[in-house]
N, C-alpha and C. Protein backbone atom coordinates (compact mmCIF):
# COMPACT_ATOMS: atom_id res chain seq x y z
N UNK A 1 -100.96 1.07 18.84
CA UNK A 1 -101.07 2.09 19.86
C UNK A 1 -100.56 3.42 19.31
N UNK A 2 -101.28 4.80 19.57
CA UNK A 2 -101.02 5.79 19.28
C UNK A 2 -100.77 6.98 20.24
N UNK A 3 -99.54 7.60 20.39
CA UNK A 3 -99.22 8.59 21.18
C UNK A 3 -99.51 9.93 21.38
N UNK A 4 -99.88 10.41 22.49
CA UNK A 4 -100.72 11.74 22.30
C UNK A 4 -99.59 12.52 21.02
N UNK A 5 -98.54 12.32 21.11
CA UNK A 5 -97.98 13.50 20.16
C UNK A 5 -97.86 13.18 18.62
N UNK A 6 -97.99 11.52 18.31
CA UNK A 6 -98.53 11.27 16.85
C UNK A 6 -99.91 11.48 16.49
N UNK A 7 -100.72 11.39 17.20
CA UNK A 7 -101.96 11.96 17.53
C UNK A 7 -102.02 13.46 17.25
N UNK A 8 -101.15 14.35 17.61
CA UNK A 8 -101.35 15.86 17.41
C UNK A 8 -100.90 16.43 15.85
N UNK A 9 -99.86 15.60 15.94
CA UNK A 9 -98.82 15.32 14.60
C UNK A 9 -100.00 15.06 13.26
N UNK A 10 -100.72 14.10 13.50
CA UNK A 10 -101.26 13.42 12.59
C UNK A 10 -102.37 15.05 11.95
N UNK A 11 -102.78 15.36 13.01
CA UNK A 11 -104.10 16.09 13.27
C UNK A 11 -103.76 17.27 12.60
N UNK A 12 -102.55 17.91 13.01
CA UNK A 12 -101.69 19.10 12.62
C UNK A 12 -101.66 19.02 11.02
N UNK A 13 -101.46 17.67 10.38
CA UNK A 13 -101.67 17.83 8.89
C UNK A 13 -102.43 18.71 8.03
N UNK A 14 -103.70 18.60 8.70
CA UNK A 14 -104.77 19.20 8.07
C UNK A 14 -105.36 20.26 8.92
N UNK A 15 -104.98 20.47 10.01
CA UNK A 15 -105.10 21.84 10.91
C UNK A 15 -103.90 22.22 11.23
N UNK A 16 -103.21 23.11 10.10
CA UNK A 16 -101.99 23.63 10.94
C UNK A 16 -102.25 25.11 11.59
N UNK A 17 -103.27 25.49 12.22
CA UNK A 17 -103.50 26.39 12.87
C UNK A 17 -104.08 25.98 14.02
N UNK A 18 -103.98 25.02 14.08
CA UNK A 18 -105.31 24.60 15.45
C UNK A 18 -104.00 24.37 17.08
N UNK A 19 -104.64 24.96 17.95
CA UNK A 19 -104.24 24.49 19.52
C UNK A 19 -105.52 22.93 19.45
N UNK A 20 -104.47 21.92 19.28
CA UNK A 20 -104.89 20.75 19.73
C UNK A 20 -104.19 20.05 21.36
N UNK A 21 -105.26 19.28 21.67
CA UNK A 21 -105.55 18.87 23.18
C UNK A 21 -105.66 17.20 23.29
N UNK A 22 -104.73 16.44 23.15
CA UNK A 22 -105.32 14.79 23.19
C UNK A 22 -105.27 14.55 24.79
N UNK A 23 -106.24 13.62 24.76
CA UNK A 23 -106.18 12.94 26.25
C UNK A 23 -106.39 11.40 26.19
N UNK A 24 -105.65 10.58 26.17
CA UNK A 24 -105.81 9.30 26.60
C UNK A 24 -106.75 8.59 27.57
N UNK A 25 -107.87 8.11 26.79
CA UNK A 25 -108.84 7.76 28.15
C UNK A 25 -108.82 6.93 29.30
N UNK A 26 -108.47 5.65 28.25
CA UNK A 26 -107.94 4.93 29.39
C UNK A 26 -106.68 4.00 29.21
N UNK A 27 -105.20 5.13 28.95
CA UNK A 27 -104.26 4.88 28.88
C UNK A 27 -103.93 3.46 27.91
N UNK A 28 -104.40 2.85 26.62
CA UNK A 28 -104.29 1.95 25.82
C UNK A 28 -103.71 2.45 24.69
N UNK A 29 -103.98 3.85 24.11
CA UNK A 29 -103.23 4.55 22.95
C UNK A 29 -104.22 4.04 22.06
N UNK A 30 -105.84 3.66 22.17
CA UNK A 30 -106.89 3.70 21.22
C UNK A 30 -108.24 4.55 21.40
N UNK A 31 -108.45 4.88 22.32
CA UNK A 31 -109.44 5.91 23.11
C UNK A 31 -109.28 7.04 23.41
N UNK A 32 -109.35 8.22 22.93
CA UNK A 32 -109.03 9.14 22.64
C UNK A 32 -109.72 10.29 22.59
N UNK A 33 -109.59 11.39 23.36
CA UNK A 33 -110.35 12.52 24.03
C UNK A 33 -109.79 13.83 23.22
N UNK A 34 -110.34 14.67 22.44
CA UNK A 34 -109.07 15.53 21.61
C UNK A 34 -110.24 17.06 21.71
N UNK A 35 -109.59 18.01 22.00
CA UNK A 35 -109.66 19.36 21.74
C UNK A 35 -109.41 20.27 20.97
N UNK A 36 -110.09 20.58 19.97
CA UNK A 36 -109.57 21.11 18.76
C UNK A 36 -110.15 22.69 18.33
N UNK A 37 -109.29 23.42 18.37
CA UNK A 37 -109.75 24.89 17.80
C UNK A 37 -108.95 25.16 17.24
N UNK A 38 -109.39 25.73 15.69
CA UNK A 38 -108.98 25.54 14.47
C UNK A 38 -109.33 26.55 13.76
N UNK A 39 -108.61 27.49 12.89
CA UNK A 39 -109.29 28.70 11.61
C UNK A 39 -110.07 27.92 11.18
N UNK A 40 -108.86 26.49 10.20
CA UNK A 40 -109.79 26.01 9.63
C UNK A 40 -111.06 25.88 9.34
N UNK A 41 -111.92 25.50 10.43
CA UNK A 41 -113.19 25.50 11.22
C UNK A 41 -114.16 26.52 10.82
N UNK A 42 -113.55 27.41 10.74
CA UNK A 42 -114.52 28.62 10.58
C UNK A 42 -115.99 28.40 9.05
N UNK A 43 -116.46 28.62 9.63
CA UNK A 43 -118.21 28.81 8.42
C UNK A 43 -118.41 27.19 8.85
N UNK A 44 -117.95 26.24 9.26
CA UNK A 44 -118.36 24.61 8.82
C UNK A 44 -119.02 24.66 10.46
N UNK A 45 -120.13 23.45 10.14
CA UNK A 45 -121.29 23.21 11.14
C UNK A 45 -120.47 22.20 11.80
N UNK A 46 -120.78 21.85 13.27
CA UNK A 46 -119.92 20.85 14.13
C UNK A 46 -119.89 19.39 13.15
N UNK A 47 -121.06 19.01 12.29
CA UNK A 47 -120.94 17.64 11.73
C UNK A 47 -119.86 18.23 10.65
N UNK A 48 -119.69 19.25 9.86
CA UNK A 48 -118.46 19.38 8.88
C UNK A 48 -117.01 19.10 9.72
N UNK A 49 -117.08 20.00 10.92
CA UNK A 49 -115.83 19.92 11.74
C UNK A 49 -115.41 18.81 11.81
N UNK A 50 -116.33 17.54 12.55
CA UNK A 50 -116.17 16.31 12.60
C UNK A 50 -115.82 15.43 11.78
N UNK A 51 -116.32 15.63 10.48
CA UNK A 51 -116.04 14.94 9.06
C UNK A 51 -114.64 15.00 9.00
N UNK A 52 -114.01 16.45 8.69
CA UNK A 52 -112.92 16.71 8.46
C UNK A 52 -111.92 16.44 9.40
N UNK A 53 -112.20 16.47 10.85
CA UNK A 53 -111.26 15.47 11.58
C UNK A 53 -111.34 13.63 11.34
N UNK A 54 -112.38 13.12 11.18
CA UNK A 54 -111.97 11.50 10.58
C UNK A 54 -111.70 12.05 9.25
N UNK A 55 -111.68 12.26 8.35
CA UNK A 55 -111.28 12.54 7.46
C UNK A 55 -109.35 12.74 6.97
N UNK A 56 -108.89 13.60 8.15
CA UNK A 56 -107.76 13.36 8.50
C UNK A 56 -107.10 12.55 9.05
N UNK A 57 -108.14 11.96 9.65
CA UNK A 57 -107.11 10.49 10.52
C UNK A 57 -107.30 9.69 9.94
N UNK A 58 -108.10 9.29 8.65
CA UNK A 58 -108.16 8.33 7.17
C UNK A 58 -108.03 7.08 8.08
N UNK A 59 -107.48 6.44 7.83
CA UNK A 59 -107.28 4.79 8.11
C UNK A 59 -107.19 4.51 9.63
N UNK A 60 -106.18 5.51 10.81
CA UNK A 60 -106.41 5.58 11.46
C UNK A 60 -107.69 4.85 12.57
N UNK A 61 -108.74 5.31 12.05
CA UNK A 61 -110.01 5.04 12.82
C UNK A 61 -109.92 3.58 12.94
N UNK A 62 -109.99 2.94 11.82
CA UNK A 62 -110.00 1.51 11.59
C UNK A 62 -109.20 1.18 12.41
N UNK A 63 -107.73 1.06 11.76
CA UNK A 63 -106.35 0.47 12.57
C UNK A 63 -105.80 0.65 13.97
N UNK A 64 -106.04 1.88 14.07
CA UNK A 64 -105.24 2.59 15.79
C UNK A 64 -105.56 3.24 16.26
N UNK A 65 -107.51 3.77 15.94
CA UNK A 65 -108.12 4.44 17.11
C UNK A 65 -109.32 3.65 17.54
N UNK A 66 -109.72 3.26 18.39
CA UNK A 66 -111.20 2.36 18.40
C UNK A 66 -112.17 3.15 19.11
N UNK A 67 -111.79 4.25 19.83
CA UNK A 67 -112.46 5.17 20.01
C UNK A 67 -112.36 6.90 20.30
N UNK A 68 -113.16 7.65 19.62
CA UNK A 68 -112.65 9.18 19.37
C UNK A 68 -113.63 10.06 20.07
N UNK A 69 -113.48 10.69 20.79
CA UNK A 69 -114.70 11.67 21.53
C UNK A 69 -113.96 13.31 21.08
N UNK A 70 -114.95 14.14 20.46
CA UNK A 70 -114.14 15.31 20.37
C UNK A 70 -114.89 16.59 20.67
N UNK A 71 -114.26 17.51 20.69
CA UNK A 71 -114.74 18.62 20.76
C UNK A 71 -114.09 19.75 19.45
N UNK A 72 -114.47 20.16 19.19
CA UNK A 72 -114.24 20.67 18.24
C UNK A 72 -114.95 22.39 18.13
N UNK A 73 -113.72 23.59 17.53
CA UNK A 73 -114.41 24.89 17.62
C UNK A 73 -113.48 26.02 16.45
N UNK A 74 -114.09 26.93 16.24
CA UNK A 74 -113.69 27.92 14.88
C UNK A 74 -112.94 28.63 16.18
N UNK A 75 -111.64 28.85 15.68
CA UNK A 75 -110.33 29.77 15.91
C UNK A 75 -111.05 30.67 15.74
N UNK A 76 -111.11 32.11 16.98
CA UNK A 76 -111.55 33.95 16.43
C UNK A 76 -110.51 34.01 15.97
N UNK A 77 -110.36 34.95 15.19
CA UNK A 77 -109.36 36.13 14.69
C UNK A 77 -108.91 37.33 15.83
């Protein structure tokens, strides 16, 4: 089981600019609703955005998320 704030923690690794948003779907700590606006982000197409969030949660997906719904967006300046 994973907590919205290891969840933000985790995420924050590789977006340390981003206002991230988790939501627990249906309170199990594997289903997982996340809001992400990020510099990072900027020039990459929503499938890059996406990559690079599983990408950050590496093993994650497998072990302690079974499901991820996201939204994802480029930080303005």
């Amino acid at each position: 089981m994973v907590t919205a704030k290891e969840l933000e923690e985790k995420l924050r690794t590789g977006l340390p600019s981003a206002k991230i948003r988790c939501s627990d779907m249906t309170g199990g700590g594997d289903h997982w609703q996340v809001n992400i606006e990020a510099k990072e982000f900027a020039g990459m197409s929503l499938i890059q955005m996406h990559q690079l969030v599983y990408k950050i949660l590496g093993d994650w997906m497998h072990a302690k998320i079974h499901a991820l719904s996201m939204n994802t967006t480029a930080a303005k300046d």
